[in-house]
PDB file of N, CA and C in Angstrom:
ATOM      1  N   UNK A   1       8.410 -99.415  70.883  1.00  0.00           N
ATOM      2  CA  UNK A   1       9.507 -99.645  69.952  1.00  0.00           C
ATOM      3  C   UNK A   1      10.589-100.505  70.591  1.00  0.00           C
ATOM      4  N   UNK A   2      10.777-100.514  71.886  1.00  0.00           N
ATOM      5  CA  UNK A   2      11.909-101.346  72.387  1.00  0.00           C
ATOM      6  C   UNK A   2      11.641-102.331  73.009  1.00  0.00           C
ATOM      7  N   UNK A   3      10.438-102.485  73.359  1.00  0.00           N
ATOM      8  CA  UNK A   3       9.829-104.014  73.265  1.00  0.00           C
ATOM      9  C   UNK A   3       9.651-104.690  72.331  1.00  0.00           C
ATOM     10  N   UNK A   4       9.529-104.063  70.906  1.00  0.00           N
ATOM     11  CA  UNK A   4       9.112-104.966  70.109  1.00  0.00           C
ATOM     12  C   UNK A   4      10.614-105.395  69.382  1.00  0.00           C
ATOM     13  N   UNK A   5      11.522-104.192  69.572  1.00  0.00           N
ATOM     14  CA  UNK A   5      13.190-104.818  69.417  1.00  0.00           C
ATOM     15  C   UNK A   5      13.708-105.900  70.767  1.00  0.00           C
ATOM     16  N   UNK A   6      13.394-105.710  71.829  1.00  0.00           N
ATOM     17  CA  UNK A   6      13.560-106.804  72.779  1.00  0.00           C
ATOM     18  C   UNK A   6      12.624-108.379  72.115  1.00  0.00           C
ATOM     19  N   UNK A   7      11.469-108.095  71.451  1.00  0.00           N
ATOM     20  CA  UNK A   7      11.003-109.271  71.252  1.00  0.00           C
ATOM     21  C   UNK A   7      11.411-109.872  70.237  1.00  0.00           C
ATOM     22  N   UNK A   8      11.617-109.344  68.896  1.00  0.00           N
ATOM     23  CA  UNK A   8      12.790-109.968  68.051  1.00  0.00           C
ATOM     24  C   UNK A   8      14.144-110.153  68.312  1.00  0.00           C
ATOM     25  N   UNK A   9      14.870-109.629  69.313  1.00  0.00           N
ATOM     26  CA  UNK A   9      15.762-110.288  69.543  1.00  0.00           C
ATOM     27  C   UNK A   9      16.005-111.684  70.711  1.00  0.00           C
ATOM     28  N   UNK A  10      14.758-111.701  71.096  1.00  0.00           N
ATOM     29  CA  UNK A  10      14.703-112.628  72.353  1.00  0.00           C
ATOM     30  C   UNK A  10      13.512-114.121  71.185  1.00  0.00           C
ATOM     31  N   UNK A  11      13.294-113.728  69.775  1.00  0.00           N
ATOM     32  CA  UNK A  11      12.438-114.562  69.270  1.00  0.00           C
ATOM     33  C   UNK A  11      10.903-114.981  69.693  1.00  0.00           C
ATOM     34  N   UNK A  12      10.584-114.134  69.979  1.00  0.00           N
ATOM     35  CA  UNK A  12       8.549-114.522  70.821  1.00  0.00           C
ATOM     36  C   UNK A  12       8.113-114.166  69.324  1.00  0.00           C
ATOM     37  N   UNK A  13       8.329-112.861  68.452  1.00  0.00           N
ATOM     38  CA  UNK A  13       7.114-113.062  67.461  1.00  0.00           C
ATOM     39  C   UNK A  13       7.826-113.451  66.563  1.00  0.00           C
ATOM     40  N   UNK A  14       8.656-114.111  66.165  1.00  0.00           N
ATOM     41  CA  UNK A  14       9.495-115.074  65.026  1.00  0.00           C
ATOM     42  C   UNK A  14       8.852-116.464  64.916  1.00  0.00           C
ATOM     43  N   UNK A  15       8.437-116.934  63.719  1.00  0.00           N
ATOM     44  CA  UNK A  15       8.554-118.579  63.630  1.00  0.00           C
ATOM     45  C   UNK A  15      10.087-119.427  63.817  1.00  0.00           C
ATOM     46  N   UNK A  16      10.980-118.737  63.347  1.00  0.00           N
ATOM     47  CA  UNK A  16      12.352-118.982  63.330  1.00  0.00           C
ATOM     48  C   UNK A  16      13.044-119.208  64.840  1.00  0.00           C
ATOM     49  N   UNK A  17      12.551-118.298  65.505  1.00  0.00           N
ATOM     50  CA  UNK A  17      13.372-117.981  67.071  1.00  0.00           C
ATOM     51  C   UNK A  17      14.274-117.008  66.806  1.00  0.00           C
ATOM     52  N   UNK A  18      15.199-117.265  67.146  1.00  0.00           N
ATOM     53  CA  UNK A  18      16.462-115.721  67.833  1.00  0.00           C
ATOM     54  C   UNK A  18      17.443-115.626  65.930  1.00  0.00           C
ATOM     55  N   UNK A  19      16.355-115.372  65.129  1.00  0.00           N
ATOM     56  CA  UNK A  19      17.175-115.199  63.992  1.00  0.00           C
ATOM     57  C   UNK A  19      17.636-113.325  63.963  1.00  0.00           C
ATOM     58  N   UNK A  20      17.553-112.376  65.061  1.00  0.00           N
ATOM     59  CA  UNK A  20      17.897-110.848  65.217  1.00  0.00           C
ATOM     60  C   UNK A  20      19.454-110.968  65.768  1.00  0.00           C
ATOM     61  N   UNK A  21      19.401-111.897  66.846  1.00  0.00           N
ATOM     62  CA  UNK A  21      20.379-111.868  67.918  1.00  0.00           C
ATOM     63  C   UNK A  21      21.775-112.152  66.712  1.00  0.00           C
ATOM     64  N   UNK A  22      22.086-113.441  65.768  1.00  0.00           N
ATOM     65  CA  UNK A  22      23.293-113.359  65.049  1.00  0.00           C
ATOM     66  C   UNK A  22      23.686-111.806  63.896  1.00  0.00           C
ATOM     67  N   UNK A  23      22.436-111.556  63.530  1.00  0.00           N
ATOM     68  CA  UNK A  23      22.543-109.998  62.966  1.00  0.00           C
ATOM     69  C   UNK A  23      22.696-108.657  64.005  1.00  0.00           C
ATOM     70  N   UNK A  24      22.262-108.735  64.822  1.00  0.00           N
ATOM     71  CA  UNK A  24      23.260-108.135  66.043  1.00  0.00           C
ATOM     72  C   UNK A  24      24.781-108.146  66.514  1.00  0.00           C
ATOM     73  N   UNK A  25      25.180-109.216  66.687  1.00  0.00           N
ATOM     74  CA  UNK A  25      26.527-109.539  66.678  1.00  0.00           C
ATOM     75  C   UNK A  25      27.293-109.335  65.739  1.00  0.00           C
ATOM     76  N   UNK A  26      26.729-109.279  64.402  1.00  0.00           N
ATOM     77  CA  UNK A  26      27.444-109.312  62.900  1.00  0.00           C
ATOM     78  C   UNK A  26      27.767-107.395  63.266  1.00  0.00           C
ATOM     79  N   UNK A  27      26.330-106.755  63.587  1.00  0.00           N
ATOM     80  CA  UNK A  27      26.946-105.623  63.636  1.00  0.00           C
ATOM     81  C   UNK A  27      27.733-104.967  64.519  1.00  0.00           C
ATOM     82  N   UNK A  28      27.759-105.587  65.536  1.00  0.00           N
ATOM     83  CA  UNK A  28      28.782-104.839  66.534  1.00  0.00           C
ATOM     84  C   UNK A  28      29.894-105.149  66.478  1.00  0.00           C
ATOM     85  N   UNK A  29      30.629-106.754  66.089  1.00  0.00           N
ATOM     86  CA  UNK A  29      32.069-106.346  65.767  1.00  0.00           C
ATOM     87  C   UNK A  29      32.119-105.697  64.389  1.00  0.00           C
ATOM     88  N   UNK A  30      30.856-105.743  63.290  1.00  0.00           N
ATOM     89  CA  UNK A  30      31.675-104.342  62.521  1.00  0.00           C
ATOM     90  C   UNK A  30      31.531-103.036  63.069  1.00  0.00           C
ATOM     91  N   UNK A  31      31.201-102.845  63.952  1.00  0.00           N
ATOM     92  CA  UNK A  31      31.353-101.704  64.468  1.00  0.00           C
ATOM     93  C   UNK A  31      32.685-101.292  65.384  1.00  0.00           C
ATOM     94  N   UNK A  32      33.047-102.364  65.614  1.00  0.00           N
ATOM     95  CA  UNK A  32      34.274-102.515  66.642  1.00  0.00           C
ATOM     96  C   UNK A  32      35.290-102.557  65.699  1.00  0.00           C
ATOM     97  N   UNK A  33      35.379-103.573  64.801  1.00  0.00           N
ATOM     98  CA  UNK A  33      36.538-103.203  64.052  1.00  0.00           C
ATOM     99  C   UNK A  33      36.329-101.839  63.291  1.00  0.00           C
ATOM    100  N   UNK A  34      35.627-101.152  62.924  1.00  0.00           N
ATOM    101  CA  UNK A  34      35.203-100.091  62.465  1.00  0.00           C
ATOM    102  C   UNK A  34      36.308 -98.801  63.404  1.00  0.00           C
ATOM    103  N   UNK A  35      36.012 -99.022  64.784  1.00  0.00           N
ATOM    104  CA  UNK A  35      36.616 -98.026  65.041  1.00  0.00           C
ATOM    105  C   UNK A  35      38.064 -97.991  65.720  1.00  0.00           C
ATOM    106  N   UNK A  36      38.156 -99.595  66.069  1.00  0.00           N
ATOM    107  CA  UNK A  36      39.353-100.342  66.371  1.00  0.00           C
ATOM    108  C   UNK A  36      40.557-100.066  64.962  1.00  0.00           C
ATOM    109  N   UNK A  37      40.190-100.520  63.873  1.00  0.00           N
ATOM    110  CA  UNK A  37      41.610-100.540  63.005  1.00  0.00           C
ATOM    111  C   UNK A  37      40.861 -99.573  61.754  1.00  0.00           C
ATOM    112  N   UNK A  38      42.038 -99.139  61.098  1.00  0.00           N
ATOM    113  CA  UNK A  38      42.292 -98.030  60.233  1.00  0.00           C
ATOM    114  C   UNK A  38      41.826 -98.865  58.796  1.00  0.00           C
ATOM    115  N   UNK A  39      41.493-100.148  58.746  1.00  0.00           N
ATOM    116  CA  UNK A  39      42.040-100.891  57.613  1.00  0.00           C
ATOM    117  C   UNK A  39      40.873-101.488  57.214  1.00  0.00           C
ATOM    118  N   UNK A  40      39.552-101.718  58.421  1.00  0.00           N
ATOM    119  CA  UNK A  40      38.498-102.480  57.824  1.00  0.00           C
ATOM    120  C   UNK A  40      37.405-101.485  56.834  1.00  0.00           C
ATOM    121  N   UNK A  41      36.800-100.534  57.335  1.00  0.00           N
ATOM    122  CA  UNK A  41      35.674 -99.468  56.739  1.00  0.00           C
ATOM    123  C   UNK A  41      36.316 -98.550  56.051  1.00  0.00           C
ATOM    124  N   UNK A  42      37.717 -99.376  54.580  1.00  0.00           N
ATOM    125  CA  UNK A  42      37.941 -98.960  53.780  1.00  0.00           C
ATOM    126  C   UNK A  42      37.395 -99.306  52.163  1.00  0.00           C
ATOM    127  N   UNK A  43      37.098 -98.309  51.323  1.00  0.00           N
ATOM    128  CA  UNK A  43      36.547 -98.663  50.016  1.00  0.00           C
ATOM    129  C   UNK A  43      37.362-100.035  49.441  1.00  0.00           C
ATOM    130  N   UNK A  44      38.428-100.285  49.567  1.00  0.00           N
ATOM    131  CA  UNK A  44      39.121-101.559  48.822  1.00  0.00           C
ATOM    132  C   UNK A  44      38.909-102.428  49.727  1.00  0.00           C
ATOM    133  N   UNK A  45      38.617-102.766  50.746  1.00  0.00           N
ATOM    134  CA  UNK A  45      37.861-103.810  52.047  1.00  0.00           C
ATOM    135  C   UNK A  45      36.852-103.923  51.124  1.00  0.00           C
ATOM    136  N   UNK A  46      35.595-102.539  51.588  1.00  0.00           N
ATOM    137  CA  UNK A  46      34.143-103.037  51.214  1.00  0.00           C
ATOM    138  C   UNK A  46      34.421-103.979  49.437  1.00  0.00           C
ATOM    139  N   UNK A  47      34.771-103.331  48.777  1.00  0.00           N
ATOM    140  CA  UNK A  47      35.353-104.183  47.045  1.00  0.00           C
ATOM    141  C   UNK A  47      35.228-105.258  47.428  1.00  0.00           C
ATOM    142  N   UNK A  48      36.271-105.539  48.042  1.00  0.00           N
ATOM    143  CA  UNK A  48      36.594-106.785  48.408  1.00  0.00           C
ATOM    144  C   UNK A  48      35.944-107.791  48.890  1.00  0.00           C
ATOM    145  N   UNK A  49      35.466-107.880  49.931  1.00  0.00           N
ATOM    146  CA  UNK A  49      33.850-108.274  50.494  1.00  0.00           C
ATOM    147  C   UNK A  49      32.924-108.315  49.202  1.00  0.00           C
ATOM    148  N   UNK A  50      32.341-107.503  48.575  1.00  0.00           N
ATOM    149  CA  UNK A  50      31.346-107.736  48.074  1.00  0.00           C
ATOM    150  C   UNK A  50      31.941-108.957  46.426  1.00  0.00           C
ATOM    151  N   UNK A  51      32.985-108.563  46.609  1.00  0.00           N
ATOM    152  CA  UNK A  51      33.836-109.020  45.413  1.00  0.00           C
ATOM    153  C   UNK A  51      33.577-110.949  45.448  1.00  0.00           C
ATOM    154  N   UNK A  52      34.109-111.067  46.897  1.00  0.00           N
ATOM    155  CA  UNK A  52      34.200-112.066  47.880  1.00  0.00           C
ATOM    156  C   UNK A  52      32.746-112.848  47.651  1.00  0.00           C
ATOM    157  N   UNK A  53      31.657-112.218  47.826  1.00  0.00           N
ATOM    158  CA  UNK A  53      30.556-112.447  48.075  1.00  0.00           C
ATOM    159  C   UNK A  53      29.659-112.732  46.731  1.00  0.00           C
ATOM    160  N   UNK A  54      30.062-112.354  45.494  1.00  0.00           N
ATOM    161  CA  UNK A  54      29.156-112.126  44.290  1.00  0.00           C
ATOM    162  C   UNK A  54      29.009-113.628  43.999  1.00  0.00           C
ATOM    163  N   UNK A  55      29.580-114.435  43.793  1.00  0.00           N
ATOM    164  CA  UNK A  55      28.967-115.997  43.683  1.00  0.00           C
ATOM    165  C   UNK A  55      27.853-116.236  44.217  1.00  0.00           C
ATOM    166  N   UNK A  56      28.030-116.131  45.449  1.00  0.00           N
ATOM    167  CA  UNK A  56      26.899-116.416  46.407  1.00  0.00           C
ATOM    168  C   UNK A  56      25.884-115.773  46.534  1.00  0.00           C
ATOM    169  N   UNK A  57      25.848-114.480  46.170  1.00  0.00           N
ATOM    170  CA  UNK A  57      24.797-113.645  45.672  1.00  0.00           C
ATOM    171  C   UNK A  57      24.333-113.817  44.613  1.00  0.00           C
ATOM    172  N   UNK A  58      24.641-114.090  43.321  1.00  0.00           N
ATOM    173  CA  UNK A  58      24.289-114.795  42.124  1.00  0.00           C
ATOM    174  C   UNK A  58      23.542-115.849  42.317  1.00  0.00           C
ATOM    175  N   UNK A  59      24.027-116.812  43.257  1.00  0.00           N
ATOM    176  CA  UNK A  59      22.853-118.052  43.202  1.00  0.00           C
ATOM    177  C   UNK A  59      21.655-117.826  43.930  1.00  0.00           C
ATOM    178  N   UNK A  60      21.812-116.810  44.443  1.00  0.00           N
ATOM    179  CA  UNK A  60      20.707-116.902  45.880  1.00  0.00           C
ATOM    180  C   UNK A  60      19.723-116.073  45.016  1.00  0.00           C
ATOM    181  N   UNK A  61      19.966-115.254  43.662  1.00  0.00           N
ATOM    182  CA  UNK A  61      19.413-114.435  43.084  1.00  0.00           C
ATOM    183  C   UNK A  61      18.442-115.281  42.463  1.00  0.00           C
ATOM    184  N   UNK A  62      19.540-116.163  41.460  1.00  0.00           N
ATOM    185  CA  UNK A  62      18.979-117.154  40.839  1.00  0.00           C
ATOM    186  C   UNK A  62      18.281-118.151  41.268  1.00  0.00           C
ATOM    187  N   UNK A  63      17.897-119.145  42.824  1.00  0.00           N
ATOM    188  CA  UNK A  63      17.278-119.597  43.323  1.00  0.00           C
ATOM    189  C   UNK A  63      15.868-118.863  43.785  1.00  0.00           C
ATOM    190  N   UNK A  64      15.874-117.454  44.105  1.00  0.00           N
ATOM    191  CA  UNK A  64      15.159-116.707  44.203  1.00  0.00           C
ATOM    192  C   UNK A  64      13.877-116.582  43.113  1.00  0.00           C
ATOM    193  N   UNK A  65      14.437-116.673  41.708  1.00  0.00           N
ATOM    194  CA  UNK A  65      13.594-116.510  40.979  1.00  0.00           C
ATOM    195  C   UNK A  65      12.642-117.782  39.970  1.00  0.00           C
ATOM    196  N   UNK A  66      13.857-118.720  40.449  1.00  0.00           N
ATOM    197  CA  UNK A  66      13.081-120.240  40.285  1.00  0.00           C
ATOM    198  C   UNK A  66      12.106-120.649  41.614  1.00  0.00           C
ATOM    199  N   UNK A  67      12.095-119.995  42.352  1.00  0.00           N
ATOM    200  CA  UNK A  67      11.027-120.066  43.443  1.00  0.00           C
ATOM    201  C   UNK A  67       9.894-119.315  43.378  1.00  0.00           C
ATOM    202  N   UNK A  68      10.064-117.851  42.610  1.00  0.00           N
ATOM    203  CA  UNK A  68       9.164-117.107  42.084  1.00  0.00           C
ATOM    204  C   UNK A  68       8.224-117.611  40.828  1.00  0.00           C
ATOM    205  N   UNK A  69       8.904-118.426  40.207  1.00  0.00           N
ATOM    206  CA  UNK A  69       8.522-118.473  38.961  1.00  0.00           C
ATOM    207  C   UNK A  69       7.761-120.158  39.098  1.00  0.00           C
ATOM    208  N   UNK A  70       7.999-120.395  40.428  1.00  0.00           N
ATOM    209  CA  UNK A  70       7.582-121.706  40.137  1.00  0.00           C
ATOM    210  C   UNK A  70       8.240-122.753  39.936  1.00  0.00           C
ATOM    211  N   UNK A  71       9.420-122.851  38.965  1.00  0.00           N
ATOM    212  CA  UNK A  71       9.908-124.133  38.098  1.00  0.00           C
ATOM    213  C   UNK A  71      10.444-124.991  39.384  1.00  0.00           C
TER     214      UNK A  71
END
């Protein structure tokens, strides 16, 4: 199990390479600000964020399914 997490994060069985290592980092400063400030791993933050984010989730939905579908 921790070789095969050492090997996705070091990219050997990826076509991509080291695509683990930036999702690693994403989680440890939320983890840091997590326990660092009172203000981030609050319900009107997360809102906010996802609030932030729904455009971009919409298209990626919608590109998603014109790739599925073919057109």
């Amino acid at each position: 199990m921790v070789r095969s997490v050492f090997n996705i994060l070091n990219g050997r069985n990826t076509r991509q390479g080291l695509w683990g290592l930036p999702l690693l980092v994403a989680l440890l400063i939320s983890l840091w600000l997590t326990v660092e400030t009172t203000q981030f791993a609050t319900a009107e933050n997360l809102f906010n964020l996802v609030a932030q984010a729904m455009p971009l989730i919409i298209a990626a939905i919608g590109q998603l399914v014109v790739v599925l579908i073919g057109g």
